[in-house]
N, C-alpha and C. Protein backbone atom coordinates (compact mmCIF):
# COMPACT_ATOMS: atom_id res chain seq x y z
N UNK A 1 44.68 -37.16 1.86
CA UNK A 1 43.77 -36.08 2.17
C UNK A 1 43.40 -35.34 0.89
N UNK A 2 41.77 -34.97 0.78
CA UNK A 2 41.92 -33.76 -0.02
C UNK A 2 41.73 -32.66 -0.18
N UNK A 3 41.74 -31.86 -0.89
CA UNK A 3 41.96 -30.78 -0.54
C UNK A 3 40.13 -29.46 -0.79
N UNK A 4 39.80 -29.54 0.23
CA UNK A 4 38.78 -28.68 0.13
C UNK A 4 38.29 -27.73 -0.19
N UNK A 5 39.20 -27.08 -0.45
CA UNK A 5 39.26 -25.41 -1.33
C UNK A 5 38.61 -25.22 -2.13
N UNK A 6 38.82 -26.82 -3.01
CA UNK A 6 38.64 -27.07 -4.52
C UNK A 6 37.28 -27.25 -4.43
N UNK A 7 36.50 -27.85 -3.58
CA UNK A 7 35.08 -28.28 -3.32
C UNK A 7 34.25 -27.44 -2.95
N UNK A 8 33.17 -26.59 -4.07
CA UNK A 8 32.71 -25.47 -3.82
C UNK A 8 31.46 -25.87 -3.05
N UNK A 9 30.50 -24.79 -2.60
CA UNK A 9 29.04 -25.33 -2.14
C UNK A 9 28.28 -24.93 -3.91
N UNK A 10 27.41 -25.66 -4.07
CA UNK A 10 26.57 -25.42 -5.08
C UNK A 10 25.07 -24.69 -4.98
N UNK A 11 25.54 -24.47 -3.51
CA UNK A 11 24.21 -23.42 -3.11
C UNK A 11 24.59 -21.56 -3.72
N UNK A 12 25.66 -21.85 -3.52
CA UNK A 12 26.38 -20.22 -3.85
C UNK A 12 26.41 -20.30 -5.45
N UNK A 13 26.72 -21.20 -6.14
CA UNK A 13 26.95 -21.13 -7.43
C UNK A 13 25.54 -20.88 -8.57
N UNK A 14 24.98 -21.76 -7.65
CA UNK A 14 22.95 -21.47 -8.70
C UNK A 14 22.64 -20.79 -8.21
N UNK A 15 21.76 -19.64 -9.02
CA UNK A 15 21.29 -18.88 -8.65
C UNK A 15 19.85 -18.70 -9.61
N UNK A 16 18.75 -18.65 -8.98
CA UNK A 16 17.23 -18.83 -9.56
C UNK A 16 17.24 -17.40 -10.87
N UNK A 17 16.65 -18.50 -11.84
CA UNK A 17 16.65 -16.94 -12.81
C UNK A 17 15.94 -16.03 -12.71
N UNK A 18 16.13 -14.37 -12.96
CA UNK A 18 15.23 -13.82 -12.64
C UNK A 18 14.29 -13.20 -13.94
N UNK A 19 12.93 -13.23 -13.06
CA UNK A 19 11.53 -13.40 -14.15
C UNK A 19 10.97 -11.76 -13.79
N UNK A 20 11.12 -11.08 -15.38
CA UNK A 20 10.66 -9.81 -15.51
C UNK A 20 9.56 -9.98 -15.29
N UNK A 21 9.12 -8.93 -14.36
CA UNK A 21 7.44 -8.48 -14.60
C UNK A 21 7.01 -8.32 -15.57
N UNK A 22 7.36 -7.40 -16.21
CA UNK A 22 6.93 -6.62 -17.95
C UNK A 22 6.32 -8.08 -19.13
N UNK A 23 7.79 -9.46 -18.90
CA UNK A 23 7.85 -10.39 -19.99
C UNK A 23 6.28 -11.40 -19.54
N UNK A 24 6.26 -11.14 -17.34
CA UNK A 24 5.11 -12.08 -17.46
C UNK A 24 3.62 -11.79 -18.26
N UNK A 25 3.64 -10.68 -17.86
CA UNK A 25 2.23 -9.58 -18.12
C UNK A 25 2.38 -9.80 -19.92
N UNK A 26 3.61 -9.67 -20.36
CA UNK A 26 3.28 -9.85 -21.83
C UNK A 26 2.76 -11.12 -22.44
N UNK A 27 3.14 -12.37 -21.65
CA UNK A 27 3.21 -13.69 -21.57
C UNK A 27 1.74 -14.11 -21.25
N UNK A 28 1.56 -13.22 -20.20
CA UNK A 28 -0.38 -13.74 -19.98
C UNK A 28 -1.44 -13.09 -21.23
N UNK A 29 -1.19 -11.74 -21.88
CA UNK A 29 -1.97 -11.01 -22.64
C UNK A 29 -1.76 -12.01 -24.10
N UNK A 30 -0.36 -12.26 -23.96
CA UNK A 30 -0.44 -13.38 -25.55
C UNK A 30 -1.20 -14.37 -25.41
N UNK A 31 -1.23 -14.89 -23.97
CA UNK A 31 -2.12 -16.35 -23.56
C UNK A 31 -3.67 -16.23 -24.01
N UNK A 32 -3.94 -14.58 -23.32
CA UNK A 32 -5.34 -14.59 -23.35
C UNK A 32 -5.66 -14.47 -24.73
N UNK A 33 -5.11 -13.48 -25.69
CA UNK A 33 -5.68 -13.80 -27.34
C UNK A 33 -5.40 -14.50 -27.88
N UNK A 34 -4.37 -15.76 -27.50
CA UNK A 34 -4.48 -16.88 -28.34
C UNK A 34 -5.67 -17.60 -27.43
N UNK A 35 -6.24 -17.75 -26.51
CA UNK A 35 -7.25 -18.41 -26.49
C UNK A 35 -8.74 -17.49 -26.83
N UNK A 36 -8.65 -16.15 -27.22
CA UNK A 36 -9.59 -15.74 -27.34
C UNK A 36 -9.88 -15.76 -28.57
N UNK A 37 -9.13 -15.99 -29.72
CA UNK A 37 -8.99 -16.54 -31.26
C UNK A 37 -9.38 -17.87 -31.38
N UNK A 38 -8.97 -19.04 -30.13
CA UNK A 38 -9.47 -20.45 -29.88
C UNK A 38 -10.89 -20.29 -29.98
N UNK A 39 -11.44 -19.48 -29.12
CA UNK A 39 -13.02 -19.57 -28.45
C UNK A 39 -13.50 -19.39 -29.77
N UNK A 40 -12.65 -17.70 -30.26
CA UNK A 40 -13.61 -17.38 -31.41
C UNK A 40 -13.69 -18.66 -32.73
N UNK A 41 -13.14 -19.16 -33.09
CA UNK A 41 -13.04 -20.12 -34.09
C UNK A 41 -13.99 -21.58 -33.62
N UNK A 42 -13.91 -21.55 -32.60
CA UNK A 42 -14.51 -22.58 -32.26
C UNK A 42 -16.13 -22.94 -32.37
N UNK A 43 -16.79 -21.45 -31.55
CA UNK A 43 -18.05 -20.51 -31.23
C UNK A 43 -18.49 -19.85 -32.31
N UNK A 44 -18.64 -20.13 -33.47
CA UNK A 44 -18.82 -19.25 -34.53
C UNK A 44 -20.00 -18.49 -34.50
N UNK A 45 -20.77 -18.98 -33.95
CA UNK A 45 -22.53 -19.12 -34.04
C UNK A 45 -22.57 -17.89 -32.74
N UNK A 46 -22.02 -18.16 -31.83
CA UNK A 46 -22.75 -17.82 -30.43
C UNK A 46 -21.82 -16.70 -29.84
N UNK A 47 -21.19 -15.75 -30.80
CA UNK A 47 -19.90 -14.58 -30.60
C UNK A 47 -20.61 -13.65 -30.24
N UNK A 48 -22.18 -14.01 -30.61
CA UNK A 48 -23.12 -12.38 -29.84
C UNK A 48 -22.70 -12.00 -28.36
N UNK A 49 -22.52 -13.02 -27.44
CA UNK A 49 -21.89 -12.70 -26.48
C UNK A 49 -20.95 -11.92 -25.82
N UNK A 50 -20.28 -11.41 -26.93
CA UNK A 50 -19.25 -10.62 -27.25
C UNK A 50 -18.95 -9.79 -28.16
N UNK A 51 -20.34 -9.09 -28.05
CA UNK A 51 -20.58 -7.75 -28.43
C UNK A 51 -20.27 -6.57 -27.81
N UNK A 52 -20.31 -7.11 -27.01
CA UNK A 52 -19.51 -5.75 -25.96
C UNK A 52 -18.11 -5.59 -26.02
N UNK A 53 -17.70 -6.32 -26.58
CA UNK A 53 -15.49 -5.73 -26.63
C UNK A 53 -15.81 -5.11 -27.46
N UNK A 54 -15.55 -3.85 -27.51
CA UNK A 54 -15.38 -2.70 -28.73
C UNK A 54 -14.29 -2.16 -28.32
N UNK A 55 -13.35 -1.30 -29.18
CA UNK A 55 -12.00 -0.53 -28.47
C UNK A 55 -12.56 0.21 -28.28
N UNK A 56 -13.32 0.94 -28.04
CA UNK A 56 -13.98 2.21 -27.41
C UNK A 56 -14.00 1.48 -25.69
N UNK A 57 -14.83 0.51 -25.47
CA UNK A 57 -15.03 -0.03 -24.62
C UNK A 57 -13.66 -0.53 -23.89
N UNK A 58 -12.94 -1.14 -24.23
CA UNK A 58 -11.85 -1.51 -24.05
C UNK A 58 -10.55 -0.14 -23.92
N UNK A 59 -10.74 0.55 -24.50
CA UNK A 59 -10.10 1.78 -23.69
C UNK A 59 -10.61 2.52 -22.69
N UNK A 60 -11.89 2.81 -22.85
CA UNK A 60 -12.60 2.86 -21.22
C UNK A 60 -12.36 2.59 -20.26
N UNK A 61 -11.89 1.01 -20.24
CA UNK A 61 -11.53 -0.29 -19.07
C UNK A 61 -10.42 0.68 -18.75
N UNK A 62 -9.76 0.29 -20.04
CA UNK A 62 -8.07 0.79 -19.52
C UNK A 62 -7.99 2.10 -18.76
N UNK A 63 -8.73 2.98 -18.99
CA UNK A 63 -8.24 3.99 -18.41
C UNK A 63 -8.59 4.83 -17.28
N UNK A 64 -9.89 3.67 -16.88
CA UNK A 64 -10.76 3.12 -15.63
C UNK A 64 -10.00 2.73 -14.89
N UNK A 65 -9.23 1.87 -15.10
CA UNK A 65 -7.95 0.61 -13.78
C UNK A 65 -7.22 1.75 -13.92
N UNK A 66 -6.43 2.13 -15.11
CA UNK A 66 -4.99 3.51 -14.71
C UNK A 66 -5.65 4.13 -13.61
N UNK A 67 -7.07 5.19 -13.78
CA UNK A 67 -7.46 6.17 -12.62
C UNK A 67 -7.24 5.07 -11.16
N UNK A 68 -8.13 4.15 -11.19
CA UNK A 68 -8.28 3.49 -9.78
C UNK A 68 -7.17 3.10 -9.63
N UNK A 69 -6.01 2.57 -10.04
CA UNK A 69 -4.75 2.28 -9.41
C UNK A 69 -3.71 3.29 -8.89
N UNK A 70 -3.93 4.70 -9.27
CA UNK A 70 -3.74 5.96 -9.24
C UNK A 70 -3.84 6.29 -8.24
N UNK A 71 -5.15 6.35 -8.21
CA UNK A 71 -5.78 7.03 -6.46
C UNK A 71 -5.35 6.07 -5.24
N UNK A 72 -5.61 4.26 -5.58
CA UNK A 72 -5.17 3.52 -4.81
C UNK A 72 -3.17 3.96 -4.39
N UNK A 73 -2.54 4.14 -5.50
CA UNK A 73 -1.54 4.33 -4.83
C UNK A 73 -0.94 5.52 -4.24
N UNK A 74 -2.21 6.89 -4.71
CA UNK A 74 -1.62 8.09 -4.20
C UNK A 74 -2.36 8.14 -2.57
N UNK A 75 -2.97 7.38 -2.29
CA UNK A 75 -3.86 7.28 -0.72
C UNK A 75 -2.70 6.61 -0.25
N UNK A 76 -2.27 5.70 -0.50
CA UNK A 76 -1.22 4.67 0.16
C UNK A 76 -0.01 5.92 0.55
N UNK A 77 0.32 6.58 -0.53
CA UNK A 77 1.69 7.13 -0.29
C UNK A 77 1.17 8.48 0.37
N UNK A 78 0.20 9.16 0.66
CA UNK A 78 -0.20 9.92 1.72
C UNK A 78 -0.11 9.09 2.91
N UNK A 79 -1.08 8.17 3.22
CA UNK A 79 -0.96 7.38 4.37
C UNK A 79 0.67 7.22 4.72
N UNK A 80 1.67 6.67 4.06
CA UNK A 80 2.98 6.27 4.49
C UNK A 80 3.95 7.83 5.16
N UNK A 81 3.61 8.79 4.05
CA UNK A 81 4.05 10.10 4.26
C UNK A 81 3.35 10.81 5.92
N UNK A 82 2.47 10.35 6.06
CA UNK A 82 1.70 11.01 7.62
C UNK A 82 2.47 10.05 8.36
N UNK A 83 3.14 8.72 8.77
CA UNK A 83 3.28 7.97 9.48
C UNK A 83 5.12 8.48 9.84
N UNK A 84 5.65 9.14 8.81
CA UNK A 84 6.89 9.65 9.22
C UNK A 84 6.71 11.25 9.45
């Protein structure tokens, strides 16, 4: 006979690694300017297209999505707060 004790499950022992939010979001923004350095090198001629990224512009964006994600989540947490 042997002895079973010894014979673990390997379902309990692995366990899936866990994937920061913060590292994915950093992981996609590196993705996007290394391919946006690709395009640019590639496109030399035809970058007029992309006259419009200015950091002026580009902080705009940003602080466009902060407000709207703002309001989106302060409506949500009124809505949840009336329901109790």
């Amino acid at each position: 006979m042997t002895n079973n004790s010894k014979i673990s499950n390997p379902s309990k022992e692995i366990k899936k690694p866990y994937k920061c939010r913060n590292c994915y979001i950093i992981r996609l923004f590196l993705l996007a300017v290394v391919f946006i350095v690709l395009f640019a090198l590639i496109q030399n001629d035809n970058l007029h297209y992309l006259d419009f990224v200015t950091p002026s512009n580009a902080a705009t964006l940003i602080i466009l999505l902060g407000i709207i994600m703002f309001l989106v989540k302060l409506t949500k947490n009124v809505f949840e707060r009336k329901k109790h």
